[in-house]
Protein backbone atom coordinates (compact mmCIF):
# COMPACT_ATOMS: atom_id res chain seq x y z
CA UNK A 1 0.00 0.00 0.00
CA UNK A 2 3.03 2.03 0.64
CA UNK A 3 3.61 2.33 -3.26
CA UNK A 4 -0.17 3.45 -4.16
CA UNK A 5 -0.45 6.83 -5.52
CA UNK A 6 -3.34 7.36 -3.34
CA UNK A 7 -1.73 6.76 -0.13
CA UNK A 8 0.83 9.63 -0.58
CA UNK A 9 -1.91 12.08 -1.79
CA UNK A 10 -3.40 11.38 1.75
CA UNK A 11 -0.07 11.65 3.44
CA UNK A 12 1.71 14.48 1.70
CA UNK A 13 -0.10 16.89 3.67
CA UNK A 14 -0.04 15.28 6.77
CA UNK A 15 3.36 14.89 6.62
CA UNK A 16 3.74 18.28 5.39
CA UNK A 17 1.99 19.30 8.89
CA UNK A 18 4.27 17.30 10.83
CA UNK A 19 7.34 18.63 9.33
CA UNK A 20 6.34 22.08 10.07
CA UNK A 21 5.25 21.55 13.44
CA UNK A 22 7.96 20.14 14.37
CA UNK A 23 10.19 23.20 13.15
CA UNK A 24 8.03 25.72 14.95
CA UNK A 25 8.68 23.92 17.99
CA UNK A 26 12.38 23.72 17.58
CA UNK A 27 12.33 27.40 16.38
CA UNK A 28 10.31 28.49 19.55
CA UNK A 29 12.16 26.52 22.57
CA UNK A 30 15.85 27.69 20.89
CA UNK A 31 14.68 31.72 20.06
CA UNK A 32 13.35 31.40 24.08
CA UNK A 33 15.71 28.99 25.48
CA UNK A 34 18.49 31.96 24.91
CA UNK A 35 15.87 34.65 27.05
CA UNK A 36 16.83 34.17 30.94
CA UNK A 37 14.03 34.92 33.11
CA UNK A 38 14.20 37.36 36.23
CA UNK A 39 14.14 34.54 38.77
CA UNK A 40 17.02 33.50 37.76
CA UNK A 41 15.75 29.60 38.38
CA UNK A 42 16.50 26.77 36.58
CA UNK A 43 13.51 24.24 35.36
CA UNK A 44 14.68 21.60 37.63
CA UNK A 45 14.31 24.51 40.66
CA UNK A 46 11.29 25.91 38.78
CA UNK A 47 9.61 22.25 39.38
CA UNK A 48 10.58 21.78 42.81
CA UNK A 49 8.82 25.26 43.72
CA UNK A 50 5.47 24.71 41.78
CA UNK A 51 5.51 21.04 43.13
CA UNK A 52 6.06 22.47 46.39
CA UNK A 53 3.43 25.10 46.40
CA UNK A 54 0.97 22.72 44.60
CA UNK A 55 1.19 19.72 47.20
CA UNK A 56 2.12 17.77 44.71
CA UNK A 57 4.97 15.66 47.40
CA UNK A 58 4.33 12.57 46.29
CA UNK A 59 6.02 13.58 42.94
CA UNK A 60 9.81 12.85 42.52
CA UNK A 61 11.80 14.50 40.13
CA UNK A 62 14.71 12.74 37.50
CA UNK A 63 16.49 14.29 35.54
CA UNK A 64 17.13 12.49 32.12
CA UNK A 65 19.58 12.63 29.19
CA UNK A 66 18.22 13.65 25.87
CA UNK A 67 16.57 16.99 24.21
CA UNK A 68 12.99 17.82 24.36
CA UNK A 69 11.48 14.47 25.77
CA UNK A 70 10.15 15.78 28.78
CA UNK A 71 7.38 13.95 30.19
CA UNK A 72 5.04 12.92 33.60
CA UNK A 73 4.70 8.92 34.21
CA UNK A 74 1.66 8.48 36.20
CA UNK A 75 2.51 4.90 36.88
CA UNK A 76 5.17 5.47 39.05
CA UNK A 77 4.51 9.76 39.83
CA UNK A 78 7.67 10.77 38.33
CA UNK A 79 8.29 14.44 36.14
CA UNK A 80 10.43 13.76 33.99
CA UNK A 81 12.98 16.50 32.17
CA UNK A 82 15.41 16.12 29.91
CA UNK A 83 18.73 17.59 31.08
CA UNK A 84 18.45 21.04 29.00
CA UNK A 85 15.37 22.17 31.05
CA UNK A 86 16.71 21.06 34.04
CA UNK A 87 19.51 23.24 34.05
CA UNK A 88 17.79 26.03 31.41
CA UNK A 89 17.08 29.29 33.52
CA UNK A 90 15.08 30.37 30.52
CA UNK A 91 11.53 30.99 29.37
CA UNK A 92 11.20 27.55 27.77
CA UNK A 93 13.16 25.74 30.32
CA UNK A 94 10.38 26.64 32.72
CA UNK A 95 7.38 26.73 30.04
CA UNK A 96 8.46 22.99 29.54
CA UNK A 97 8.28 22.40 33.37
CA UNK A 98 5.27 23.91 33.98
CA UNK A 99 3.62 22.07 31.18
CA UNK A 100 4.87 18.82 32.28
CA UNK A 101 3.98 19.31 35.68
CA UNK A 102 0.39 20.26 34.70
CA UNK A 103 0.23 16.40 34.06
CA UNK A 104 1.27 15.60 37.18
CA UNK A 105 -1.81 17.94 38.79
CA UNK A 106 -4.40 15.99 36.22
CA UNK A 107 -3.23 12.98 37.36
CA UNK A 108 -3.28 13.85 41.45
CA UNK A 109 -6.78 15.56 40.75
CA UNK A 110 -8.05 12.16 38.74
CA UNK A 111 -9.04 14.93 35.46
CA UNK A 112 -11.23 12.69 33.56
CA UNK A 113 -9.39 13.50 30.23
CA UNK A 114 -6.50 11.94 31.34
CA UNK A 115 -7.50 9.08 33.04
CA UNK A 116 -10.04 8.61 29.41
CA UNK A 117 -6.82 8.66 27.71
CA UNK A 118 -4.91 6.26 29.58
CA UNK A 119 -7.90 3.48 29.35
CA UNK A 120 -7.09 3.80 25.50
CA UNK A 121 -3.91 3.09 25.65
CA UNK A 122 -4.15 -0.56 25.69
CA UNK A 123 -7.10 -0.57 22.55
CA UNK A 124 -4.44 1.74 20.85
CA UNK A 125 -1.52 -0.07 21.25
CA UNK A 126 -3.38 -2.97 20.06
CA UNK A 127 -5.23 -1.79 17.32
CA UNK A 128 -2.47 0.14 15.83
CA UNK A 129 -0.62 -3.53 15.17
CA UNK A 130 -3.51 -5.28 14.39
CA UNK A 131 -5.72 -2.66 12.34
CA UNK A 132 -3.78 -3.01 9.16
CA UNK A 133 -2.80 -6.17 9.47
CA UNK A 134 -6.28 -7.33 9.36
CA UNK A 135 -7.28 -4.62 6.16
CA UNK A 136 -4.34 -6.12 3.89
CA UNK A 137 -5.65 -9.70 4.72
CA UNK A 138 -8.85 -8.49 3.71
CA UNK A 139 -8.10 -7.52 0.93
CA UNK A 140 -5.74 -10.12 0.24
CA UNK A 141 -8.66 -12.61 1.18
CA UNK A 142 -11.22 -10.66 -0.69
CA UNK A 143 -13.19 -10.51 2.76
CA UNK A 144 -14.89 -7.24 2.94
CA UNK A 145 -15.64 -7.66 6.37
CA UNK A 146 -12.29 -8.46 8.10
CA UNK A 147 -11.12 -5.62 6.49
CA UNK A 148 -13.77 -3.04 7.31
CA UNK A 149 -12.84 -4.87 10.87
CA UNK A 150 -8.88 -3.50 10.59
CA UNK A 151 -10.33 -0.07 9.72
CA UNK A 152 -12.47 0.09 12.43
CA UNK A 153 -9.53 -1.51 14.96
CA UNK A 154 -7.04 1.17 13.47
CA UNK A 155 -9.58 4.05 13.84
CA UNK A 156 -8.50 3.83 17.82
CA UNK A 157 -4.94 5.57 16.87
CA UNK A 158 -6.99 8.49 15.60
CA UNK A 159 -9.42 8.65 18.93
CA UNK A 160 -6.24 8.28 21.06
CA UNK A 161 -4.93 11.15 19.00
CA UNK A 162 -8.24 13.40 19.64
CA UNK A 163 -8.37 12.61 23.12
CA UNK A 164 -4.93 13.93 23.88
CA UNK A 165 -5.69 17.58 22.89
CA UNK A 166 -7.71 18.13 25.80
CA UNK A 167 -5.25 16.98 28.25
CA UNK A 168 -2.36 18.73 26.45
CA UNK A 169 -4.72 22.48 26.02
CA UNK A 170 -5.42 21.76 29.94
CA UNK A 171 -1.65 21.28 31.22
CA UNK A 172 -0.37 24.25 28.99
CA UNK A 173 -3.39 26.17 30.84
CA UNK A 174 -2.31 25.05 34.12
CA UNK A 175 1.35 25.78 33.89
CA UNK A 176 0.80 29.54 32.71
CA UNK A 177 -1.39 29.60 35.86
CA UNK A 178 0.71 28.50 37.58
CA UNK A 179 3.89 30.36 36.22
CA UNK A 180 1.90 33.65 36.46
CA UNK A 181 0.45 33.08 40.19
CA UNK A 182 3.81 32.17 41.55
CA UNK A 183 5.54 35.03 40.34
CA UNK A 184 8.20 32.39 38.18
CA UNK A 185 6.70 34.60 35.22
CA UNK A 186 6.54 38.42 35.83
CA UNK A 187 6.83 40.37 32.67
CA UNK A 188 4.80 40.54 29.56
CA UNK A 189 7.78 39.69 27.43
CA UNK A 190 7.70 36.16 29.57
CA UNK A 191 4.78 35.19 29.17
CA UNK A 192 4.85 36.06 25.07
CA UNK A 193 7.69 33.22 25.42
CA UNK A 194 5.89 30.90 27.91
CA UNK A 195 2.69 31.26 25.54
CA UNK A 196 4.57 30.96 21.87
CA UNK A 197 6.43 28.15 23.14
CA UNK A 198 3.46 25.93 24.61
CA UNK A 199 1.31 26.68 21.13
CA UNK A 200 4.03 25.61 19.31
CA UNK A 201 4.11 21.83 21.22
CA UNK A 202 0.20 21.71 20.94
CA UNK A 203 0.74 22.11 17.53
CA UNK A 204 2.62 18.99 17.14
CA UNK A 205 -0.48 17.32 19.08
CA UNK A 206 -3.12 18.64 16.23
CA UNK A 207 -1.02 17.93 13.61
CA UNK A 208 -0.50 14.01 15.23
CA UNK A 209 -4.36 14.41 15.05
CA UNK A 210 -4.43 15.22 11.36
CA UNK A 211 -1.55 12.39 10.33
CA UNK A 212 -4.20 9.83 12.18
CA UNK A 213 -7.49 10.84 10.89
CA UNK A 214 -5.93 11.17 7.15
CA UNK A 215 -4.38 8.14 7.48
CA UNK A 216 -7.46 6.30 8.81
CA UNK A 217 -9.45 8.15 5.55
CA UNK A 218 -6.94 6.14 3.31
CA UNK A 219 -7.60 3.01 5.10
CA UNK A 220 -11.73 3.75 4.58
CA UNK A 221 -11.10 5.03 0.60
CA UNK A 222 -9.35 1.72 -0.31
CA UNK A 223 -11.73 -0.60 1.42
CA UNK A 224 -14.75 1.93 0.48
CA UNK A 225 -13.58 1.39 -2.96
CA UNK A 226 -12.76 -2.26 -3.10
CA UNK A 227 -16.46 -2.68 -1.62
CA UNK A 228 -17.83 -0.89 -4.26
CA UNK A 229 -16.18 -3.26 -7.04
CA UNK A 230 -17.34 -6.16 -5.85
């Protein structure tokens, strides 16, 4: 399927998407990651204070090697940074704190969002596999309905994707909240950078959105079509 004409005219744009996403977020944490803020505090310090004035003590803190793969694990209540925002006293080192820390406040406040998404995560993982696995032996098998099965199975991928964007809109709201009440954020040039940087990495969550649902409108098109042949 990777060689049909078809396919790419679905993927070209999605891709396209990606690509630029992905720039504007490498783009907006380098232009802020070079603007220090007045407290002087690195994300790794940022964290501790917002974890500290949130209650949030339960929470440990690693530091980890890499660039840009921040993250919360809700398994084991650990934030996650990568070692640039830990030690980055900048605008995005603590925009990328703040934001993964918002997680960590979903997940101690049981935010229904998040807990929705991580009860797909076992349909996704599965379906994601198994979804086009079972279209190609449909089609293979001429057996309409196994494949209209793997469309349906890979459609999770594209429901996972839709129900991250609320829990990635809420934890950017939550960390400028929180950035702005605590006083880590004090002047309007700040909080341009805090903002521009956290609409650039929920941009890479709409355009996941987009890759999903145009690759799952592929999937229906040749099985749609095939149907109609028959």
């Amino acid at each position: 399927m990777y060689f049909d004409p078809t396919y790419w005219l679905f993927m070209a744009p999605a891709l396209l998407a990606t690509f630029l996403a992905s720039q504007y977020v490498r783009r907006s944490y380098a232009r802020w990651s070079r603007q220090p803020t007045r407290s002087r505090l690195s994300g790794a310090e940022a964290a501790q204070r917002l974890m500290q004035r949130s209650g949030l003590y339960g929470v440990r803190l690693e530091i980890i090697p890499g660039n840009l793969n921040d993250h919360y694990d809700p398994r084991s209540k650990t934030l996650r940074l990568s070692q640039g925002v830990a030690a980055s006293a900048s605008v995005a080192g603590l925009a990328v704190a703040a934001h993964e820390l918002g997680h960590a406040l979903q997940d101690a406040e049981g935010y229904l969002p998040l807990r929705l998404r991580s009860a797909l995560v076992p349909a996704v993982n599965i379906g994601s596999n198994l979804g086009w696995i079972l279209i190609l032996l449909g089609i293979f098998l001429n057996f309409t309905g196994l494949a209209w099965a793997g469309v349906i199975a890979f459609a999770s991928s594209a429901v996972f994707a839709l129900a991250t964007l609320p829990v990635e809109f809420n934890a950017s709201a939550r960390a400028r909240l929180m950035l702005r009440e605590s006083g880590l954020i004090t002047t309007a040039e700040e909080e341009k950078g805090v903002n521009q940087v956290l609409t650039a990495a929920a941009l890479t969550y709409v355009a996941a959105l987009f890759t999903a649902l145009m690759q799952l409108f592929y999937f229906i098109s040749l099985v749609g079509g095939r149907s109609r042949r028959r």
